[in-house]
Protein backbone atom coordinates (compact mmCIF):
# COMPACT_ATOMS: atom_id res chain seq x y z
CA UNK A 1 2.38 -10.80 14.65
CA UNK A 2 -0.21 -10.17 12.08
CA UNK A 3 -3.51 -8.79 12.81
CA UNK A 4 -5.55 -8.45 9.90
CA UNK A 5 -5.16 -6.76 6.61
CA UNK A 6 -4.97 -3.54 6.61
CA UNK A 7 -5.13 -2.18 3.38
CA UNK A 8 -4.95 -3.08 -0.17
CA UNK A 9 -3.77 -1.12 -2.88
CA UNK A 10 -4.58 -1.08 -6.50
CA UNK A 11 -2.45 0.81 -8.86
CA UNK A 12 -4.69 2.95 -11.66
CA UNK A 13 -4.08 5.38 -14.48
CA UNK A 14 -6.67 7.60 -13.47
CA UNK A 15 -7.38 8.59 -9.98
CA UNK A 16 -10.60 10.44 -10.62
CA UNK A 17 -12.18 7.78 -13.00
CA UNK A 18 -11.15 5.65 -10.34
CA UNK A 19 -12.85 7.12 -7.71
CA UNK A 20 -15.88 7.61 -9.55
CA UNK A 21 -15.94 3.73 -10.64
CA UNK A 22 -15.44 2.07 -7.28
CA UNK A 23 -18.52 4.72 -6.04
CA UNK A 24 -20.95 3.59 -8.87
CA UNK A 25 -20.00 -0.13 -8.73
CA UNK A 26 -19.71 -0.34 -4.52
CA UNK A 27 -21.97 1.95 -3.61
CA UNK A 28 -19.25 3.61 -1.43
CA UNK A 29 -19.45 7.00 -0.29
CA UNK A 30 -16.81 8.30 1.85
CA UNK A 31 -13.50 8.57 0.42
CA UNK A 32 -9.97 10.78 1.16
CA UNK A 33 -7.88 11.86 -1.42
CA UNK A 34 -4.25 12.79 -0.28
CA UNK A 35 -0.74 13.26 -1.55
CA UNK A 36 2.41 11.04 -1.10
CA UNK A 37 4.92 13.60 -3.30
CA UNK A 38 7.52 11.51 -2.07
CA UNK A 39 6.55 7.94 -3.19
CA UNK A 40 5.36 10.28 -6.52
CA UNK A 41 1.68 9.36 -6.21
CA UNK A 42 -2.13 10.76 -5.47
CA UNK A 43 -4.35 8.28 -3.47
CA UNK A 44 -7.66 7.71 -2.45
CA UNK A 45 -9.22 5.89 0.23
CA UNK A 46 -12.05 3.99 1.03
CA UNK A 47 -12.63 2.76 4.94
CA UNK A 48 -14.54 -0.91 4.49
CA UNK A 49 -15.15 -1.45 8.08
CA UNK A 50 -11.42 -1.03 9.51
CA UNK A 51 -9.94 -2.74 6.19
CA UNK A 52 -8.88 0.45 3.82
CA UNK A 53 -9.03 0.16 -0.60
CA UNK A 54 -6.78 2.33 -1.49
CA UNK A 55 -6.35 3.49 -5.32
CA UNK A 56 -2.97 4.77 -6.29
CA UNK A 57 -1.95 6.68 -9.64
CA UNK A 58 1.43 7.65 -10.06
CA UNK A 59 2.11 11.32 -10.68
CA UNK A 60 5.54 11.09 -10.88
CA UNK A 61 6.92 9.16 -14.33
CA UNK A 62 10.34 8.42 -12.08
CA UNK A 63 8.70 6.36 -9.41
CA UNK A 64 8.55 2.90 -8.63
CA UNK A 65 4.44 2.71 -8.84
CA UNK A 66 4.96 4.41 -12.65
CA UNK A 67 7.29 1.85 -13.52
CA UNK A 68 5.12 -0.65 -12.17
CA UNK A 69 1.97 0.55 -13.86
CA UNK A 70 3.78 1.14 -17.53
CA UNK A 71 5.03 -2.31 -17.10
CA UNK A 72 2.10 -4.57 -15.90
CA UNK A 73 -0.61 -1.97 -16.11
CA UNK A 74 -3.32 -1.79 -13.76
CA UNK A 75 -4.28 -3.80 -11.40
CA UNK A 76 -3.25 -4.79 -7.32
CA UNK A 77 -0.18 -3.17 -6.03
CA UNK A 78 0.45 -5.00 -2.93
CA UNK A 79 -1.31 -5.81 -0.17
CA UNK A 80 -0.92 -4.76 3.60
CA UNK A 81 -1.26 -6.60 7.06
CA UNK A 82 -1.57 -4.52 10.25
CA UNK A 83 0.90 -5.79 13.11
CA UNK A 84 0.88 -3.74 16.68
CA UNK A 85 4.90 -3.03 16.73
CA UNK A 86 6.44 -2.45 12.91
CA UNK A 87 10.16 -2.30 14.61
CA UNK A 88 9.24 -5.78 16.67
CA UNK A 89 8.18 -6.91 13.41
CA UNK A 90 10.84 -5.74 11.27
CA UNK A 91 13.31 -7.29 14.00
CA UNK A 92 11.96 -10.97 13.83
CA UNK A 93 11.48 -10.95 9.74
CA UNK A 94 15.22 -9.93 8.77
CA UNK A 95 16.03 -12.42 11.38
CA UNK A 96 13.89 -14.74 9.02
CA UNK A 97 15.01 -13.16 5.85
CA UNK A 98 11.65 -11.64 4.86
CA UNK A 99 12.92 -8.62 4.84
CA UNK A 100 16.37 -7.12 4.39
CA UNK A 101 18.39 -5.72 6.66
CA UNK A 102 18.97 -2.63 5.21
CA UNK A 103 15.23 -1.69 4.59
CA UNK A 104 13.70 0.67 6.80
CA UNK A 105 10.34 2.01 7.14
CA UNK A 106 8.98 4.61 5.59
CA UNK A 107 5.89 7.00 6.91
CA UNK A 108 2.57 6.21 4.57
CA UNK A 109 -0.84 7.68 4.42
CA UNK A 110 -2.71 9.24 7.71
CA UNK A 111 -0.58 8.13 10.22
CA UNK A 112 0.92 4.88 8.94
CA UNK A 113 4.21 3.85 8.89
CA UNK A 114 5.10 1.01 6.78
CA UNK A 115 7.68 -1.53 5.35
CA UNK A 116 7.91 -3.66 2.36
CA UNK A 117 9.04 -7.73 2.76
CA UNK A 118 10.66 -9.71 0.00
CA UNK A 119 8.50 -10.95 -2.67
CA UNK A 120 10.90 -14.04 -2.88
CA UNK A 121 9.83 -14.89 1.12
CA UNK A 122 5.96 -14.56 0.38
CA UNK A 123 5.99 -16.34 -2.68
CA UNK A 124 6.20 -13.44 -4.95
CA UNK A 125 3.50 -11.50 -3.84
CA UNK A 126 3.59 -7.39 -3.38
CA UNK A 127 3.23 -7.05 0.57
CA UNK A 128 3.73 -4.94 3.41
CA UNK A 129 3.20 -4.46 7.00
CA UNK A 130 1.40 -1.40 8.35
CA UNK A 131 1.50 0.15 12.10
CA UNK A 132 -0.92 2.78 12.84
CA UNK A 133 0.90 5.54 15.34
C-alpha cells in the first residue's frame, strides 16, 4: 500500500523567514508558494528528488494548524506516505481502524488529494496518505 513518503510538513510562524532559512541552510533553490484558504494556511514547497518539504504557516487564527502551532509551536506537522489508490487505501484502513469511517478526503496542494489516519493507530504520530491525480 505505501510507496514512499511523500511529503513532510513543518508548521512555522513565518512563511517568508521560512523560506529564506531552508534556502540559506539547504542550498535549495526552487520553491512554490500557494494558498490552501480552506485549511486557513500559505505553503511553500520544496521538490527533494520526488520527496516534497513543505512549510506551512497558518493564516487563519480559527484553524486546526493555528491551534496546533499556538499550542506546541513550531516544529513537524505530520508526515505523508504516497499510496497509488487513496479510496483502496482508505477502504482497507477503516477496516483496520486507522482511520475512521466517517473521514473523507480532502483535495491538498497541486493535485493531491489526501486523508488523515488516527494518531492512536500509528502510535501517536501526525500522518497522512497522499494520491497524486
Amino acid at each position: 500500500m505505501l510507496k514512499r513518503v511523500h511529503h513532510i510538513n513543518f508548521l512555522v510562524a513565518d512563511l517568508d523567514k521560512s523560506i529564506e532559512r531552508y534556502k540559506d541552510l539547504f542550498e535549495l533553490e526552487s520553491v512554490e508558494v500557494e494558498m490552501l484558504p480552506e485549511r486557513g494556511v500559505a505553503t511553500a514547497r520544496f521538490d527533494l528528488d520526488g520527496v516534497w518539504i513543505v512549510l506551512v504557516q497558518p493564516v487563519d487564527d480559527a484553524s486546526e494548524p493555528a491551534r496546533i502551532l499556538r499550542e506546541q509551536g513550531e516544529g513537524v506537522f505530520l508526515i505523508s506516505f504516497a499510496v497509488d489508490d487513496l479510496d483502496d487505501a482508505r477502504e482497507k484502513l477503516v477496516a483496520r481502524g486507522a482511520i475512521s469511517g466517517s473521514a473523507t478526503t480532502r483535495d491538498g496542494l497541486q493535485n493531491w488529494r489526501v486523508i488523515d489516519l488516527n494518531p492512536e493507530a500509528v502510535f501517536g504520530a501526525p500522518v497522512q496518505l497522499t494520491e497524486e491525480v
